[in-house]
C-alpha atoms as a PDB file:
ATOM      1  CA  UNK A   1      80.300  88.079 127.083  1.00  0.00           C
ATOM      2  CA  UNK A   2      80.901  88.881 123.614  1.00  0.00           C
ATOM      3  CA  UNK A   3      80.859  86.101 120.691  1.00  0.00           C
ATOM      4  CA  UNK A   4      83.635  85.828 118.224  1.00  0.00           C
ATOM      5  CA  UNK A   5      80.821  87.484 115.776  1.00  0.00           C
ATOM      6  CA  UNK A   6      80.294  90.709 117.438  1.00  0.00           C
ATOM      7  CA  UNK A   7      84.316  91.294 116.987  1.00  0.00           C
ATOM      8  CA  UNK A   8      84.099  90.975 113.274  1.00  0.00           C
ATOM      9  CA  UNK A   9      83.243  93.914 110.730  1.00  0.00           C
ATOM     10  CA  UNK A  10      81.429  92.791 108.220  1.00  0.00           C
ATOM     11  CA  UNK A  11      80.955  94.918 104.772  1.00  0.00           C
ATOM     12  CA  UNK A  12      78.555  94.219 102.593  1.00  0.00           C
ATOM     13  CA  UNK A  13      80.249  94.966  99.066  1.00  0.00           C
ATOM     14  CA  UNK A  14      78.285  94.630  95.979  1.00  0.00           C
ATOM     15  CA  UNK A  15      80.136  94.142  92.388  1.00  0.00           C
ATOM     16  CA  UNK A  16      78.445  95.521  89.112  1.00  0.00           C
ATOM     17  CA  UNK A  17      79.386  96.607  85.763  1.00  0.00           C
ATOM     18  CA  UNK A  18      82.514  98.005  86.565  1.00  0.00           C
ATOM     19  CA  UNK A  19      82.277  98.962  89.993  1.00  0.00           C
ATOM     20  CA  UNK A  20      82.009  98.185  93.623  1.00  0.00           C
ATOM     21  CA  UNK A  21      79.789  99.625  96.378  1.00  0.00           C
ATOM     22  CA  UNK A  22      80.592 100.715  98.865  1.00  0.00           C
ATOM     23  CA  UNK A  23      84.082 102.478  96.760  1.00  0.00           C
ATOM     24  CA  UNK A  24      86.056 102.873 100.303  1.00  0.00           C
ATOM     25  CA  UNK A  25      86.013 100.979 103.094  1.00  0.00           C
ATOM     26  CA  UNK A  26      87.964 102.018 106.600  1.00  0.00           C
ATOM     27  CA  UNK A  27      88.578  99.771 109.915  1.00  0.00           C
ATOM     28  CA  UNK A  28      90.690  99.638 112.421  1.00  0.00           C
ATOM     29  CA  UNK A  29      94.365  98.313 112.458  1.00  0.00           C
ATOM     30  CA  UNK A  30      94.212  94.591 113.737  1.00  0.00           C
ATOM     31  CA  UNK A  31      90.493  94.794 113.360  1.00  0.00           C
ATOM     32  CA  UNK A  32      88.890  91.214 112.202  1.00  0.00           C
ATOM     33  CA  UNK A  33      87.112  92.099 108.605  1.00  0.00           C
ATOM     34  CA  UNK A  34      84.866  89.927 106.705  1.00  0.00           C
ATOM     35  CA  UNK A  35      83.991  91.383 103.055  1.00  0.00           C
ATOM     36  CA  UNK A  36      80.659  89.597 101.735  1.00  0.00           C
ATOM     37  CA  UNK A  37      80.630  90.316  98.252  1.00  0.00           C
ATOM     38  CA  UNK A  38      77.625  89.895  96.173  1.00  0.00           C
ATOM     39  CA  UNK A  39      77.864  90.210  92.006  1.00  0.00           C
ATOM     40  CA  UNK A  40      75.136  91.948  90.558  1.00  0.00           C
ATOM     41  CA  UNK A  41      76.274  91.365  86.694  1.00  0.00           C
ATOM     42  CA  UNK A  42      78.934  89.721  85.096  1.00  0.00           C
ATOM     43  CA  UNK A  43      81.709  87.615  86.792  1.00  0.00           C
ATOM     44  CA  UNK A  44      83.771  89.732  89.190  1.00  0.00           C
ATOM     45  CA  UNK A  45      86.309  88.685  92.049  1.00  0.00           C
ATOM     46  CA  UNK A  46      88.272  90.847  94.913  1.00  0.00           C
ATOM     47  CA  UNK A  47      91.576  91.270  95.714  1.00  0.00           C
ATOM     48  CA  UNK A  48      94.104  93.480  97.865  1.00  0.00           C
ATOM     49  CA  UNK A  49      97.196  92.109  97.215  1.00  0.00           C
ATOM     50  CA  UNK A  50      99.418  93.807 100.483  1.00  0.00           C
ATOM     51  CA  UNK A  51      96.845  92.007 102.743  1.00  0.00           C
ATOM     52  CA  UNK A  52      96.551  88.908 100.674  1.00  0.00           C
ATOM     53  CA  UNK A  53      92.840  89.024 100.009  1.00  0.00           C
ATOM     54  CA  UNK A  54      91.108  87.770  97.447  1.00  0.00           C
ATOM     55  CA  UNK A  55      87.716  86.147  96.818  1.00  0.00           C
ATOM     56  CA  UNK A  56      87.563  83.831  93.480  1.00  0.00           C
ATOM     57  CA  UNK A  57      85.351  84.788  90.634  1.00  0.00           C
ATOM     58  CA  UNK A  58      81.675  85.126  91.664  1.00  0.00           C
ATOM     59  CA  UNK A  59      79.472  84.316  89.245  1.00  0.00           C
ATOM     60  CA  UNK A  60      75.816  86.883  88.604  1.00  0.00           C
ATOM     61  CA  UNK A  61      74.027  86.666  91.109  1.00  0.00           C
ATOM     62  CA  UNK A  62      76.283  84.810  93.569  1.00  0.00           C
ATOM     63  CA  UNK A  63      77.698  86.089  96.881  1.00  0.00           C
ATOM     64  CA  UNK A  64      81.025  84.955  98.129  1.00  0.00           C
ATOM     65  CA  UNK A  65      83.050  86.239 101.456  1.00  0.00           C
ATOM     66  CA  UNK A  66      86.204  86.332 102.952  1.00  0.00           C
ATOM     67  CA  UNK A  67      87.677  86.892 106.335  1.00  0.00           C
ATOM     68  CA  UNK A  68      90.810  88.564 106.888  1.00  0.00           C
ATOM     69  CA  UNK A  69      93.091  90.332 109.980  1.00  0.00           C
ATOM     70  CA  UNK A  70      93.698  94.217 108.842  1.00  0.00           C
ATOM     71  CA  UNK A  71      97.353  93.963 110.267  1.00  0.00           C
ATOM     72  CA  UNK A  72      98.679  97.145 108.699  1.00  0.00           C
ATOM     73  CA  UNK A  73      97.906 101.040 108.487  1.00  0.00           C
ATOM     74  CA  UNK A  74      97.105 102.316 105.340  1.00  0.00           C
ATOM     75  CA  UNK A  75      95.143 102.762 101.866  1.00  0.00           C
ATOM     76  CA  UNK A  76      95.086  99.857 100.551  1.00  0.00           C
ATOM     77  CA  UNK A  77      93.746  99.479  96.615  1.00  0.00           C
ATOM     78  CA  UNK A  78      90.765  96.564  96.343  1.00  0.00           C
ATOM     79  CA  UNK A  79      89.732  95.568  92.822  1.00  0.00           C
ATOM     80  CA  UNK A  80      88.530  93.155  90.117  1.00  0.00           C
ATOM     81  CA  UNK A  81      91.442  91.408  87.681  1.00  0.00           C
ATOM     82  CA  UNK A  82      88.859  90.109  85.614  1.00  0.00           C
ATOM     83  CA  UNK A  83      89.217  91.041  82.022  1.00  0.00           C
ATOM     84  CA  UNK A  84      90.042  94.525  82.169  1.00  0.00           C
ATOM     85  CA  UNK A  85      87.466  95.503  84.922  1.00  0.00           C
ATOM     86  CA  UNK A  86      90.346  96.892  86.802  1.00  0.00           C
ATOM     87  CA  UNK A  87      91.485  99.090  84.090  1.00  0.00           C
ATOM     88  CA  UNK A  88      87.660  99.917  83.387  1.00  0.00           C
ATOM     89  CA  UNK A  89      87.315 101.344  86.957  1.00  0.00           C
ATOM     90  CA  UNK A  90      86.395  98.314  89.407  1.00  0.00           C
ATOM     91  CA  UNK A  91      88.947  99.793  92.126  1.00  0.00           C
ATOM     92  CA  UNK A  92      88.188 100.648  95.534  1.00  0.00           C
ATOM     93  CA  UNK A  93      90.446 101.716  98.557  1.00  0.00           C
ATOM     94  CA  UNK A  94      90.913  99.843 101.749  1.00  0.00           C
ATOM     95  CA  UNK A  95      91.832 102.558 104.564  1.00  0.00           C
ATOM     96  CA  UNK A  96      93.427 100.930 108.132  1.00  0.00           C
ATOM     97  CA  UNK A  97      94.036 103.529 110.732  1.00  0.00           C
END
């Protein structure tokens, strides 16, 4: 018997100067997702706004996550609306098939 764990994918996604890591991201349509996010400098957040995602600012060195249902197929744009990190390049795509 599975737990409700094993039917989660969860992404490690660190935040830096103006990026993220991993850049892309794919999972399956209706697949459970849980992004941990762990900033490496500065103050960063997440956010895809068609899935309603976000995590609140994370502070250097802190690690936040959030869990969410990818419940539609396509490319989906994550990034950072902190300052101008977005504009800087702190974008990543989402991809649902």
């Amino acid at each position: 018997m599975q737990s409700s764990n094993d039917l989660i994918k969860t992404v490690e996604v660190e935040s830096g100067s103006y990026y993220y890591k991993p850049n892309a991201i794919t999972v399956k349509k209706d697949e459970r997702v849980k992004i941990v996010m762990h900033s490496v400098s500065m103050m960063h957040d997440f956010n895809i706004d068609e899935l309603n995602v976000k995590i609140p600012i994370v502070k250097n060195g802190d690690t936040s996550t959030v869990e969410f249902i990818a419940d539609k197929v396509g490319t989906f744009e994550y990034y950072c609306s902190v300052g101008q990190h977005r504009q800087m390049g702190q974008v990543g795509k989402l991809i649902v098939e």
